[in-house]
N, C-alpha and C. Protein backbone atom coordinates (compact mmCIF):
# COMPACT_ATOMS: atom_id res chain seq x y z
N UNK A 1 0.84 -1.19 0.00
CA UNK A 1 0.00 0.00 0.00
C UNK A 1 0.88 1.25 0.00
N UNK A 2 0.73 2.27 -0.86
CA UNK A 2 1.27 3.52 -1.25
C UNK A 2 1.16 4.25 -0.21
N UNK A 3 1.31 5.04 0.97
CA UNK A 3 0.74 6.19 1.89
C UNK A 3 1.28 7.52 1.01
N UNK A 4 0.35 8.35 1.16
CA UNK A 4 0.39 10.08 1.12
C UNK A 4 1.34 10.61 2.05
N UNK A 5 2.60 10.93 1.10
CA UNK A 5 3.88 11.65 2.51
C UNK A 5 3.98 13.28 2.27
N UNK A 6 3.25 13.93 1.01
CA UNK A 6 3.16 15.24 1.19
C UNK A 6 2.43 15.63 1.16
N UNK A 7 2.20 17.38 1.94
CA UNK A 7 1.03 17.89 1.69
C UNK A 7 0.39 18.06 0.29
N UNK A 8 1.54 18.18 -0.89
CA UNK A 8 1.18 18.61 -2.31
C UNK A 8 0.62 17.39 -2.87
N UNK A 9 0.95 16.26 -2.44
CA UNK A 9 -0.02 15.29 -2.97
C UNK A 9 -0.93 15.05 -2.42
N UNK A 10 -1.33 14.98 -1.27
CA UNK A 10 -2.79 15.42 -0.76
C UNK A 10 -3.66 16.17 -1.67
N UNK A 11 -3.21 17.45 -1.53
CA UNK A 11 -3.92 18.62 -2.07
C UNK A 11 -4.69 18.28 -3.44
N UNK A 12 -3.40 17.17 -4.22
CA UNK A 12 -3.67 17.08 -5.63
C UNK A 12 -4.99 16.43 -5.88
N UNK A 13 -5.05 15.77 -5.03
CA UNK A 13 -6.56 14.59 -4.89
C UNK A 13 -7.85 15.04 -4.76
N UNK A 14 -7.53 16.40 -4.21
CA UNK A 14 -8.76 16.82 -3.88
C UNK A 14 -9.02 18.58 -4.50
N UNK A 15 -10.14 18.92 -4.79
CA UNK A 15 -10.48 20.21 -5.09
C UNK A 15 -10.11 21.41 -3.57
N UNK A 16 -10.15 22.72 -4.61
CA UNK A 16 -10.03 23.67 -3.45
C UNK A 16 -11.44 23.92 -2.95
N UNK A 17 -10.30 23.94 -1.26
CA UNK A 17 -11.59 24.25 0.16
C UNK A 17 -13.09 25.22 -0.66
N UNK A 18 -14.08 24.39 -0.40
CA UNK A 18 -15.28 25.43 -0.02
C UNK A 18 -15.12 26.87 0.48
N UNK A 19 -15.19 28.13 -0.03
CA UNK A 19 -14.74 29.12 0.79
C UNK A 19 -15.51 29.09 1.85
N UNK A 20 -17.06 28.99 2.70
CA UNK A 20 -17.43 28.90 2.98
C UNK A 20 -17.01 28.85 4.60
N UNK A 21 -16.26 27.00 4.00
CA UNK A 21 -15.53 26.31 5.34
C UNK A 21 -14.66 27.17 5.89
N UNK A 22 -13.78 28.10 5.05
CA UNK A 22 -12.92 28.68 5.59
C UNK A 22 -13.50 30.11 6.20
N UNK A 23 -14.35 30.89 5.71
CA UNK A 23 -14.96 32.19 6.33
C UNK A 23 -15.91 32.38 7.47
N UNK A 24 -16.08 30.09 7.71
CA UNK A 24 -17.26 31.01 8.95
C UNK A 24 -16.46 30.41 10.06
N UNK A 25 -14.91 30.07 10.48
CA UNK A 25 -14.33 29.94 11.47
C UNK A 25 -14.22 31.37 12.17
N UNK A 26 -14.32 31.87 13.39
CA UNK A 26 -14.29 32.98 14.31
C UNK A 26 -12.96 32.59 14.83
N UNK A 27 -12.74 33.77 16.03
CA UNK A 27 -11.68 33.44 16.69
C UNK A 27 -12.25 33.69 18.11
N UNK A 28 -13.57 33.88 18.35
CA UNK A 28 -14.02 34.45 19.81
C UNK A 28 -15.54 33.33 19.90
N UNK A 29 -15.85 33.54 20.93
CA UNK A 29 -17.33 32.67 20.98
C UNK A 29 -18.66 33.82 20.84
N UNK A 30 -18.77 33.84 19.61
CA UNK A 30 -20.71 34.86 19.12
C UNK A 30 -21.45 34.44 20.13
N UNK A 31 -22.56 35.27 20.19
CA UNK A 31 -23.55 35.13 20.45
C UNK A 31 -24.07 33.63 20.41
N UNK A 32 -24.40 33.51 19.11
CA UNK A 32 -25.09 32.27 18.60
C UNK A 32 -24.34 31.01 18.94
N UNK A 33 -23.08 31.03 19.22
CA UNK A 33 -22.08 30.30 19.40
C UNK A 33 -22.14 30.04 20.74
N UNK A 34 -22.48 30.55 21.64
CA UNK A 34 -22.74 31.10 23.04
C UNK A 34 -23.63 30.25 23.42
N UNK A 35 -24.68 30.10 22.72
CA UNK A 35 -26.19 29.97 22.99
C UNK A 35 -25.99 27.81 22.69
N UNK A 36 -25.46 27.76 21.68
CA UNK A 36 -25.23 26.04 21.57
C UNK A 36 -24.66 25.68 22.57
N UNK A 37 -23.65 26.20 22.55
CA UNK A 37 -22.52 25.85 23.87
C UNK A 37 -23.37 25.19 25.15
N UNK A 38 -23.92 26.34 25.50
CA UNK A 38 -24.56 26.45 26.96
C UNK A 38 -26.40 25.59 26.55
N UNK A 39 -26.33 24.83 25.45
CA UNK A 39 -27.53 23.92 25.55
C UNK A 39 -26.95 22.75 25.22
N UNK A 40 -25.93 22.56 25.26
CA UNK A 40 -24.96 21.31 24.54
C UNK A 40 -24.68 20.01 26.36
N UNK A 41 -25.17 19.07 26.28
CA UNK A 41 -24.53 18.60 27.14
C UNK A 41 -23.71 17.53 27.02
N UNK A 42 -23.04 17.06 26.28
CA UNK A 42 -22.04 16.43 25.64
C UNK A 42 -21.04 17.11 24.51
N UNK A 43 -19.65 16.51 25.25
CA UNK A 43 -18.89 17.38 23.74
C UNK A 43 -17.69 16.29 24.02
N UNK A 44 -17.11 16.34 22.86
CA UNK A 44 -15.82 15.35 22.67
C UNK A 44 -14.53 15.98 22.89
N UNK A 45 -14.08 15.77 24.15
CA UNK A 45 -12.20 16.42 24.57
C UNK A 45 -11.68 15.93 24.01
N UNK A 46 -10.79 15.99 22.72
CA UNK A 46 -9.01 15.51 22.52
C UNK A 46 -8.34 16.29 22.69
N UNK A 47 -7.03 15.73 23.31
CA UNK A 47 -6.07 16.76 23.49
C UNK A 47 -4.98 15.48 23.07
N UNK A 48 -3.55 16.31 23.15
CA UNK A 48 -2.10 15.61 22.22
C UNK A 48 -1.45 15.49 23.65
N UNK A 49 -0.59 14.51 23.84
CA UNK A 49 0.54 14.57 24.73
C UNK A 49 1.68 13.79 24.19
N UNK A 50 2.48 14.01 25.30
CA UNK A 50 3.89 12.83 24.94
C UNK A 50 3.68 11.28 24.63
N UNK A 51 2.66 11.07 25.05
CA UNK A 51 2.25 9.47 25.19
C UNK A 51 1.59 9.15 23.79
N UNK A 52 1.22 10.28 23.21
CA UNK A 52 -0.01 9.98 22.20
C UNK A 52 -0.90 10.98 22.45
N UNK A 53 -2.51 10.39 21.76
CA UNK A 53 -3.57 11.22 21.68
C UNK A 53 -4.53 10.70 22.22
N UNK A 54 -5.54 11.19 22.80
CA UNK A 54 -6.94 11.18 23.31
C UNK A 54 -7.90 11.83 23.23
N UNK A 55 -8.94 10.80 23.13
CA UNK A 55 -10.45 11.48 22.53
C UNK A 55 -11.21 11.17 24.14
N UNK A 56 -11.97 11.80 24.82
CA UNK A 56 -12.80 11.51 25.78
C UNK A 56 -14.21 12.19 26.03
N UNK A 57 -14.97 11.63 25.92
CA UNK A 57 -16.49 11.76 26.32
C UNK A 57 -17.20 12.35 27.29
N UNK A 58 -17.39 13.59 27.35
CA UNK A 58 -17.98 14.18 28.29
C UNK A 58 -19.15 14.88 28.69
N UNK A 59 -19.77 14.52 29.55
CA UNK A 59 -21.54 14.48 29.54
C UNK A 59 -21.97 15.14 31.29
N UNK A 60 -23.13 15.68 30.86
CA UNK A 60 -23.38 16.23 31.92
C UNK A 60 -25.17 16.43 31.99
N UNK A 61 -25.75 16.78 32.96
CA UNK A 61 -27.57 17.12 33.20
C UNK A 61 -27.76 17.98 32.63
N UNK A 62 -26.73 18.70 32.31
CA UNK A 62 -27.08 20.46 32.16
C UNK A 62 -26.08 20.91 31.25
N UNK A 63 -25.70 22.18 31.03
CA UNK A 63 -24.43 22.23 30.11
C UNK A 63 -23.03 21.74 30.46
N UNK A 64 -22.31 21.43 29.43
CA UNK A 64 -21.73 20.39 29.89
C UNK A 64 -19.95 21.32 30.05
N UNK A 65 -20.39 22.65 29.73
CA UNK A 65 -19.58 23.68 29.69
C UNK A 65 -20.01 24.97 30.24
N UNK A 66 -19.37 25.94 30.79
CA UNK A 66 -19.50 27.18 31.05
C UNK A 66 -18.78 27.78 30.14
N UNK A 67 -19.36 28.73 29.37
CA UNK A 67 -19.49 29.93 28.49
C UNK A 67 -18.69 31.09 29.96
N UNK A 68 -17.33 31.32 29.65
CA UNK A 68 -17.46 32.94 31.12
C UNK A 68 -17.01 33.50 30.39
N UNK A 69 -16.66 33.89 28.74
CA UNK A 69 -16.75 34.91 28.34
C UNK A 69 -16.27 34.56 27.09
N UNK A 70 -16.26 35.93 25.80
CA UNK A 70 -16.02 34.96 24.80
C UNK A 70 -14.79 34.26 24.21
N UNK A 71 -13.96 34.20 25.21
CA UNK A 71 -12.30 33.60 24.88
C UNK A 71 -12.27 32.88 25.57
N UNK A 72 -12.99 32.28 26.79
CA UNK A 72 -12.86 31.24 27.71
C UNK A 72 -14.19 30.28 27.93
N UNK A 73 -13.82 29.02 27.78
CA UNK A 73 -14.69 28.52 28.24
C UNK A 73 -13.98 27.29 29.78
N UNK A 74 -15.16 26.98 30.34
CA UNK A 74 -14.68 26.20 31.69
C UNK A 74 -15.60 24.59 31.42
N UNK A 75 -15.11 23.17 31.41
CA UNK A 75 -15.36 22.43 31.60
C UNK A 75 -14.69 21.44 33.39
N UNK A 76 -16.00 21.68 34.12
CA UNK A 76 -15.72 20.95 34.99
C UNK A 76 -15.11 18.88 34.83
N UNK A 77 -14.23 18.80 35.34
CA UNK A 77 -13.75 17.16 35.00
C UNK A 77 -14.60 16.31 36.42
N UNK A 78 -15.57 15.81 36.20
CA UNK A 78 -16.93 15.12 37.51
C UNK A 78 -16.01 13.58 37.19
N UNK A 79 -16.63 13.21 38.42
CA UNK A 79 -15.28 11.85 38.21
C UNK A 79 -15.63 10.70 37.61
N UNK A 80 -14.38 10.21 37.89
CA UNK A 80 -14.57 8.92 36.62
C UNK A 80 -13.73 7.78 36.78
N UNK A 81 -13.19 7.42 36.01
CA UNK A 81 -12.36 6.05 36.04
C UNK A 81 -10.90 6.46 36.54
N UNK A 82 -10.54 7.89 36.76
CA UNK A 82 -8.81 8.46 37.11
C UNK A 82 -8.18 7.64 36.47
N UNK A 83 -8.36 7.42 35.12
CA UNK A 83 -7.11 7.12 34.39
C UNK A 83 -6.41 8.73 34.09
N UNK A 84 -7.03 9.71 33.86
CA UNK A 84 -6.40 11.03 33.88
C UNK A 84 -5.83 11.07 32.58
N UNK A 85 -5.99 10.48 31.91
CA UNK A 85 -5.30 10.71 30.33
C UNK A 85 -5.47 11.85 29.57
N UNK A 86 -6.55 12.41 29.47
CA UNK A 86 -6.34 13.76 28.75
C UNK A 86 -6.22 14.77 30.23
N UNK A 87 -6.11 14.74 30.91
CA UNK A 87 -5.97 15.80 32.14
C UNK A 87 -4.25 15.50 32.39
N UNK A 88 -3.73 14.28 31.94
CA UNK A 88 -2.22 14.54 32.20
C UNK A 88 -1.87 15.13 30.27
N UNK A 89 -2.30 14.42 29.24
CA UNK A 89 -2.17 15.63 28.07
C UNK A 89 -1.96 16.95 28.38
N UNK A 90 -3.00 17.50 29.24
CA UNK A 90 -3.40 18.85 28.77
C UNK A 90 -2.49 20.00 29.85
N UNK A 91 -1.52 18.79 31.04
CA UNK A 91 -0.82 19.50 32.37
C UNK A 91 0.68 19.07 31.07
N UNK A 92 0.68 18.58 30.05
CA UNK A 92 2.16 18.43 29.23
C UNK A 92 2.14 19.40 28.25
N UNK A 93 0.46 19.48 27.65
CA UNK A 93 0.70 20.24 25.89
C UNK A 93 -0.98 20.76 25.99
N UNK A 94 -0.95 22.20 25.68
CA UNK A 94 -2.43 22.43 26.54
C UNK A 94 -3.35 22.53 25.01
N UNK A 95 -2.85 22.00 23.47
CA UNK A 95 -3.76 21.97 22.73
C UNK A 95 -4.54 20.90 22.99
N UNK A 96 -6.18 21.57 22.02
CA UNK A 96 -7.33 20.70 22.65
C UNK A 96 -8.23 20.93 21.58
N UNK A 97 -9.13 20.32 21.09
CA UNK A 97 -10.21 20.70 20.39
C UNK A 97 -11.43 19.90 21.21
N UNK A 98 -12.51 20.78 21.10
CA UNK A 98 -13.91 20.14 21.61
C UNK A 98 -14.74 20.05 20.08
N UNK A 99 -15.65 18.77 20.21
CA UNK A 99 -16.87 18.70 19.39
C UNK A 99 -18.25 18.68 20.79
N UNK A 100 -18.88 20.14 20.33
CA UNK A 100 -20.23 19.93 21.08
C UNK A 100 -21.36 19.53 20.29
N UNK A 101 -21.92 18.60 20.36
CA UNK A 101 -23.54 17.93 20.12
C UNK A 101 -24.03 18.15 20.83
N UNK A 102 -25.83 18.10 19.99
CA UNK A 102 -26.91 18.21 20.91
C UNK A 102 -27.62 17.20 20.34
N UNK A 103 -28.18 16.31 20.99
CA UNK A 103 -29.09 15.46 20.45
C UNK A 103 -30.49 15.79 19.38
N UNK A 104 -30.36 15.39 18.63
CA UNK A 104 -31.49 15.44 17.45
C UNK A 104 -31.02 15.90 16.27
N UNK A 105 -30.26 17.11 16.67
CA UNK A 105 -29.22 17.68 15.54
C UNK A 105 -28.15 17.43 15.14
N UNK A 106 -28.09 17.77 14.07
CA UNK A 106 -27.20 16.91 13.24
C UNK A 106 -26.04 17.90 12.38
N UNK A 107 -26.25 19.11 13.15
CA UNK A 107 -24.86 20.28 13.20
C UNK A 107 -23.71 19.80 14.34
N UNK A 108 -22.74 20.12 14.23
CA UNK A 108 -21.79 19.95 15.08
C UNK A 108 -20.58 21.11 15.75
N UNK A 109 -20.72 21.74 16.92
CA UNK A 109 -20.24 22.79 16.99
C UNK A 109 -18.62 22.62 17.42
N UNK A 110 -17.37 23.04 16.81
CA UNK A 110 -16.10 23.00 17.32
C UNK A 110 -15.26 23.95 17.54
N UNK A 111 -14.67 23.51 18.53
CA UNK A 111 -13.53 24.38 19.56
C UNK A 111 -12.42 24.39 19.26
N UNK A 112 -11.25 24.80 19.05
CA UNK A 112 -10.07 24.68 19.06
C UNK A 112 -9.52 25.85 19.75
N UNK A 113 -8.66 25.46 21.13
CA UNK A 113 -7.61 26.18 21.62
C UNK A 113 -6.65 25.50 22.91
N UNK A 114 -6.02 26.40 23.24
CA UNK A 114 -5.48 25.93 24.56
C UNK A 114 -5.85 26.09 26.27
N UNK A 115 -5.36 25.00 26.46
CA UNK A 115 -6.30 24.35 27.81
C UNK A 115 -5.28 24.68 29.09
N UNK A 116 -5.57 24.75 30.24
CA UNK A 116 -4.89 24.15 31.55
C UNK A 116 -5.76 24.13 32.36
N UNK A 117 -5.26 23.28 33.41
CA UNK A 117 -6.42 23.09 34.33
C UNK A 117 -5.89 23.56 36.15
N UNK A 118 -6.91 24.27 36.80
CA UNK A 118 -7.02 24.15 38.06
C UNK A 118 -7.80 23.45 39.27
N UNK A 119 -7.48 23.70 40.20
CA UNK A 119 -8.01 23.06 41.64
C UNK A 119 -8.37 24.09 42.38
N UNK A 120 -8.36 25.39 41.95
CA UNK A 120 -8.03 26.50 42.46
C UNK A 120 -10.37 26.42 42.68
N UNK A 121 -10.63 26.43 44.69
CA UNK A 121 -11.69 25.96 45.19
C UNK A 121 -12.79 27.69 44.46
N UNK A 122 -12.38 28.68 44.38
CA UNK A 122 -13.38 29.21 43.84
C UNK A 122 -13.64 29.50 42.10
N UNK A 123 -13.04 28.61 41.03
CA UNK A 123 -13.85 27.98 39.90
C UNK A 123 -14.68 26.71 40.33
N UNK A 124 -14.00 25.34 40.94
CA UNK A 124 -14.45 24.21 41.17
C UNK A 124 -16.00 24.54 42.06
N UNK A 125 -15.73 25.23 43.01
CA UNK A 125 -17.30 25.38 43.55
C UNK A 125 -18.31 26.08 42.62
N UNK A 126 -17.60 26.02 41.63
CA UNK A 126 -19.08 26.84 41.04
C UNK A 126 -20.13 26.21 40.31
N UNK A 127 -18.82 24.93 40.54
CA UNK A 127 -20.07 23.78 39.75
C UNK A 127 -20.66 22.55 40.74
N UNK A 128 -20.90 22.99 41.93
CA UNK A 128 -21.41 22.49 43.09
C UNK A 128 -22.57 21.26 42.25
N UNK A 129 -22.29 20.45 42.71
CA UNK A 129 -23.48 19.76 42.79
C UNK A 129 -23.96 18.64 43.55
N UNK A 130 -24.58 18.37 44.22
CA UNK A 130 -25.28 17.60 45.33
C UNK A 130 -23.98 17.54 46.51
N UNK A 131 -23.52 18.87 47.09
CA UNK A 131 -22.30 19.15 47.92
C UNK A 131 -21.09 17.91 47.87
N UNK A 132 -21.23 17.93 45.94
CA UNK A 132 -20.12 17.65 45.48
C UNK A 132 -19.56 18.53 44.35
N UNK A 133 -17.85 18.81 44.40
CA UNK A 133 -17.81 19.57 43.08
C UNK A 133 -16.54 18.98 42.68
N UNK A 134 -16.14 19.73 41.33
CA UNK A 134 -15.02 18.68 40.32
C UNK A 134 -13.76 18.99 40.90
N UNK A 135 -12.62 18.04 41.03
CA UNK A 135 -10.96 17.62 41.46
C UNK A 135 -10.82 18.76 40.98
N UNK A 136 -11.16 19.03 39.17
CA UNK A 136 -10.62 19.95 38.81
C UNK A 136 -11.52 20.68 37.67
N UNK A 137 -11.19 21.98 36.92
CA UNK A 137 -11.78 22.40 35.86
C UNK A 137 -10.68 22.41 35.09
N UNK A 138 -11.24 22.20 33.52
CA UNK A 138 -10.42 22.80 32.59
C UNK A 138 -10.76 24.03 31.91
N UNK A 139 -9.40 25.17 31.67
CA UNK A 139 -9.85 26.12 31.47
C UNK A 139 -9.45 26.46 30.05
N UNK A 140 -10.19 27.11 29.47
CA UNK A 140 -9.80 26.47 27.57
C UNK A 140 -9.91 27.83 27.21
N UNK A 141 -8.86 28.52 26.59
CA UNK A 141 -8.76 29.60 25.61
C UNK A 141 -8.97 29.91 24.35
N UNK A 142 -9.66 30.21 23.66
CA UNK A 142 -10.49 29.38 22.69
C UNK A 142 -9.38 30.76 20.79
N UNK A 143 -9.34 29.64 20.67
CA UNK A 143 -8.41 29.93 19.28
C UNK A 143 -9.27 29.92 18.00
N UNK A 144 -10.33 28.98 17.45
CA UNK A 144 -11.04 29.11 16.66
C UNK A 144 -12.63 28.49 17.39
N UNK A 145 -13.33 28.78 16.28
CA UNK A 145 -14.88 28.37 16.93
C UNK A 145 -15.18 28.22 15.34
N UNK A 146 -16.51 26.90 14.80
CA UNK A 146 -17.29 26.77 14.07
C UNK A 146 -17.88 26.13 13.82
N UNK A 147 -18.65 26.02 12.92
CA UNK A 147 -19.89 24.55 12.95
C UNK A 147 -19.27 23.60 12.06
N UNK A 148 -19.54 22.46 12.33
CA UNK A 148 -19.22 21.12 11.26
C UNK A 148 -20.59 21.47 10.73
N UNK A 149 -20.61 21.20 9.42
CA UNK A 149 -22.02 20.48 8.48
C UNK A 149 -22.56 19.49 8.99
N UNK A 150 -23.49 18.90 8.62
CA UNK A 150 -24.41 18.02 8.98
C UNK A 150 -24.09 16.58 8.69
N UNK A 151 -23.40 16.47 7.25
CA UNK A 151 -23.29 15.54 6.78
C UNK A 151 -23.08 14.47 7.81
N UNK A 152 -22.08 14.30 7.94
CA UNK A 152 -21.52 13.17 8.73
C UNK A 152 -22.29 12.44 9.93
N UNK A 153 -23.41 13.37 10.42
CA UNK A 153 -24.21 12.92 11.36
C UNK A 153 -25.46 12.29 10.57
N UNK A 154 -25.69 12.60 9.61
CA UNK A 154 -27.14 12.41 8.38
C UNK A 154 -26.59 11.49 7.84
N UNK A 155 -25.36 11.45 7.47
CA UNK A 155 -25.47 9.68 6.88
C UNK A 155 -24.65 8.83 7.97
N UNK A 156 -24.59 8.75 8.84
CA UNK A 156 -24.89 7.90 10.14
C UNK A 156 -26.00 7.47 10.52
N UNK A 157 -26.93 8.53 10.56
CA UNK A 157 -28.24 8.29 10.89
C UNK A 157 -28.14 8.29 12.68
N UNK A 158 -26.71 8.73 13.19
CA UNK A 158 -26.77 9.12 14.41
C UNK A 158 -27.73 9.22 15.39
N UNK A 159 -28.95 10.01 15.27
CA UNK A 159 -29.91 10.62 16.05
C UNK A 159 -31.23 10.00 15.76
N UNK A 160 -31.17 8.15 14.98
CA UNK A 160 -31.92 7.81 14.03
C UNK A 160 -33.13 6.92 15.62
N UNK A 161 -34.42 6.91 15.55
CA UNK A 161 -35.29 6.22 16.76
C UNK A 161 -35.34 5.08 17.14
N UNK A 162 -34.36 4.16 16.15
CA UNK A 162 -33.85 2.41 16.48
C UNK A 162 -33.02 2.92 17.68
N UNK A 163 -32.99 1.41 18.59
CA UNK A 163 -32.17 1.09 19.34
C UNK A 163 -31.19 -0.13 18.79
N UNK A 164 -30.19 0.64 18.78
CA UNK A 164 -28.61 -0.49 18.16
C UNK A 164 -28.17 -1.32 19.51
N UNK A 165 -28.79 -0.81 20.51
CA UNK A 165 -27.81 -1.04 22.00
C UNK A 165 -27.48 -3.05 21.73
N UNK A 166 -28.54 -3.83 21.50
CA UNK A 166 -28.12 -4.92 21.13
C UNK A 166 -27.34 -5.46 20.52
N UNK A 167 -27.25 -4.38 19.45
CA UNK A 167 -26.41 -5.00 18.22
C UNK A 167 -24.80 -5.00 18.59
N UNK A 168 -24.35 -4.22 19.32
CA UNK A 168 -22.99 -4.42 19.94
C UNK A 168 -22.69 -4.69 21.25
N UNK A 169 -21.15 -5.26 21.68
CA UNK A 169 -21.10 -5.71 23.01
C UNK A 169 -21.12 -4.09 24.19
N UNK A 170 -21.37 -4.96 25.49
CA UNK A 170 -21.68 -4.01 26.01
C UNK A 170 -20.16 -3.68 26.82
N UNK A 171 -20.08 -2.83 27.99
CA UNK A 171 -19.11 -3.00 28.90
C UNK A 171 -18.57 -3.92 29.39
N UNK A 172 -19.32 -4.88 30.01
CA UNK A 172 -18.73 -6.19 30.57
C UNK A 172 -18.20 -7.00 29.84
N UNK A 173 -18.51 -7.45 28.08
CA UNK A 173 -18.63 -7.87 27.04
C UNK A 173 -16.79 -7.68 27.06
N UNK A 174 -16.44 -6.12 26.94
CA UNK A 174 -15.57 -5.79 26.60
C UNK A 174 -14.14 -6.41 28.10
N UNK A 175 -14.71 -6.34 29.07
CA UNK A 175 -13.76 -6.96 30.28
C UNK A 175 -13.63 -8.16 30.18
N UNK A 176 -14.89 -8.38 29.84
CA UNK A 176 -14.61 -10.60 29.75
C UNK A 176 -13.56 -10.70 28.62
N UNK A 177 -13.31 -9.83 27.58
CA UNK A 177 -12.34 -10.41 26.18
C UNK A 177 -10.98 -10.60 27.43
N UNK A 178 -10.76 -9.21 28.26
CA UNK A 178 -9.39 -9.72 28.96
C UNK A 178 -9.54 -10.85 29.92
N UNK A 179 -10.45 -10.79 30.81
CA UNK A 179 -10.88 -11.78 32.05
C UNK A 179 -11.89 -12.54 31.46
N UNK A 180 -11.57 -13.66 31.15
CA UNK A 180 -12.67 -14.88 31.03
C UNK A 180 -13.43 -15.16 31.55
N UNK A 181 -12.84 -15.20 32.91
CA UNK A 181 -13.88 -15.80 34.17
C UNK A 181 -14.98 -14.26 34.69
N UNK A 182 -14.95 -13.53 34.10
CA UNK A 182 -15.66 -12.09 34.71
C UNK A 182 -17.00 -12.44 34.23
N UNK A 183 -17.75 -12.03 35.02
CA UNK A 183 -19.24 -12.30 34.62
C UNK A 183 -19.83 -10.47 34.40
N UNK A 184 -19.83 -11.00 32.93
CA UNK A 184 -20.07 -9.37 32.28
C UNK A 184 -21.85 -9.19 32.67
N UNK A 185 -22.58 -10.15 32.63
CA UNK A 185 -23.81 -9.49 32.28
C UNK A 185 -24.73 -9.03 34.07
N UNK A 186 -23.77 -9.78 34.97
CA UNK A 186 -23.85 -9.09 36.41
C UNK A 186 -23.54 -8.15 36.60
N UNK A 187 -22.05 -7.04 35.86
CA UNK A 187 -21.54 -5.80 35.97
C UNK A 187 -22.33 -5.23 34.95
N UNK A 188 -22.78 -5.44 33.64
CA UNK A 188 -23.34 -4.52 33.32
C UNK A 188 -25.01 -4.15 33.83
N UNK A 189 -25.47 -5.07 34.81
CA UNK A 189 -26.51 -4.91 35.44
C UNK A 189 -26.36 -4.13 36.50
N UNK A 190 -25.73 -4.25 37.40
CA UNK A 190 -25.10 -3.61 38.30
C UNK A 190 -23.95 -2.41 38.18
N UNK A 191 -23.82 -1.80 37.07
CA UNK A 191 -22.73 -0.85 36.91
C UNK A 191 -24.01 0.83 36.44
N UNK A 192 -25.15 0.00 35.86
CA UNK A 192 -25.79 1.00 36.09
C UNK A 192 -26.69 1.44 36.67
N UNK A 193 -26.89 0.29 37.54
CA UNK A 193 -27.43 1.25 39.02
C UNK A 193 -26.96 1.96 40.15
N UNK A 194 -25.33 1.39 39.86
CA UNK A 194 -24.31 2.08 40.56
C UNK A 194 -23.70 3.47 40.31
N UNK A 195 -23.98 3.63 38.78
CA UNK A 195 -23.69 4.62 38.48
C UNK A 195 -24.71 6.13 38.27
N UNK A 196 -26.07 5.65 38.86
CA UNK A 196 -26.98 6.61 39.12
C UNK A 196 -26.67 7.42 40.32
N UNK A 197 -25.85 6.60 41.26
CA UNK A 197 -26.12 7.40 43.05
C UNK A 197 -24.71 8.65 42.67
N UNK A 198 -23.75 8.06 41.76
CA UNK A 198 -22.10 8.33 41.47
C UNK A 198 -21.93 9.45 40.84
N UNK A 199 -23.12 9.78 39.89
CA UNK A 199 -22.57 10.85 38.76
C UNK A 199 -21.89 11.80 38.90
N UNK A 200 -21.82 12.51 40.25
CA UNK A 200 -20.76 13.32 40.54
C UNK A 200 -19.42 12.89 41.47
């Protein structure tokens, strides 16, 4: 198999950018930009480190970000498995891009800038919840802002009213491939009722 080693042969393969794509990137968070953000409660963290790269999933009741102005945004980190992988990324190399979704829609809003994070108790309390609040926030300086197109979510069928949940393995599914003897369909019975009392 041949791989693509320059940019000029890349380029050659393909037509020039949509101007479009290129004129509606910002460098601050609009209004309108403002307004997704803060109805978005899921968005996708990657950030780069020495180790590699990471993509991580982050979800929340409510927005799943604070909007505090239009060059900053604040994502509280609510706990989780402390593997810390993109939170040790982002304490090595503070680039980051977010994808925010909203369920039904099939626009996609993205972030690109640089991140660090604090412990510092008057951001973390501000995201109090059930007199629990996050280890830490990340605080993201925001370098570009814009919408993805639709496409990619429309022919997925992403947001489509089937349930797939059968059609693939579940959590436990995925522990039994390492541990044989693990009885997946007791943890995945029990992992989510455990994880109702936990969310914060």
């Amino acid at each position: 198999m041949k791989t693509i080693d320059s940019i000029e042969h890349l380029e050659a393969l393909y037509d020039d950018a949509v101007p479009g794509s290129i004129t509606k990137v910002r460098t601050f968070i609009t209004p309108a930009y403002r307004k997704w953000i803060d109805s978005s409660r899921f968005v996708v963290l990657s950030s780069v480190g020495p180790q590699g790269t990471d993509a991580s999933p982050r979800g929340d009741t409510e927005s799943v970000a604070k909007v505090r102005d239009q060059n900053t945004i604040w994502i509280p980190d609510w706990r989780g498995n402390n593997r810390l992988d993109s939170l040790r990324n982002i304490v090595q190399d503070g680039r980051v891009s977010l994808m925010f979704l909203i369920p039904g829609n099939n626009n996609v809003v993205r972030v690109n800038g640089l991140a660090a994070l604090t412990a510092d108790r008057q951001v973390t309390d501000q995201f109090l919840r059930k007199e629990v609040h996050p280890k830490t926030v990340i605080v993201l300086e925001v370098v570009e802002v814009y919408f993805q197109c639709a496409k990619a979510l429309m022919r997925s069928k992403l947001w489509q009213t089937t349930d797939d949940t059968n059609e693939v393995p579940s959590a436990g599914t995925f522990i039994k491939e390492v541990r044989a003897e693990f009885d997946a369909e007791q943890y995945d019975a029990s992992y989510a009722e455990y994880s109702k009392d936990r969310m914060w």
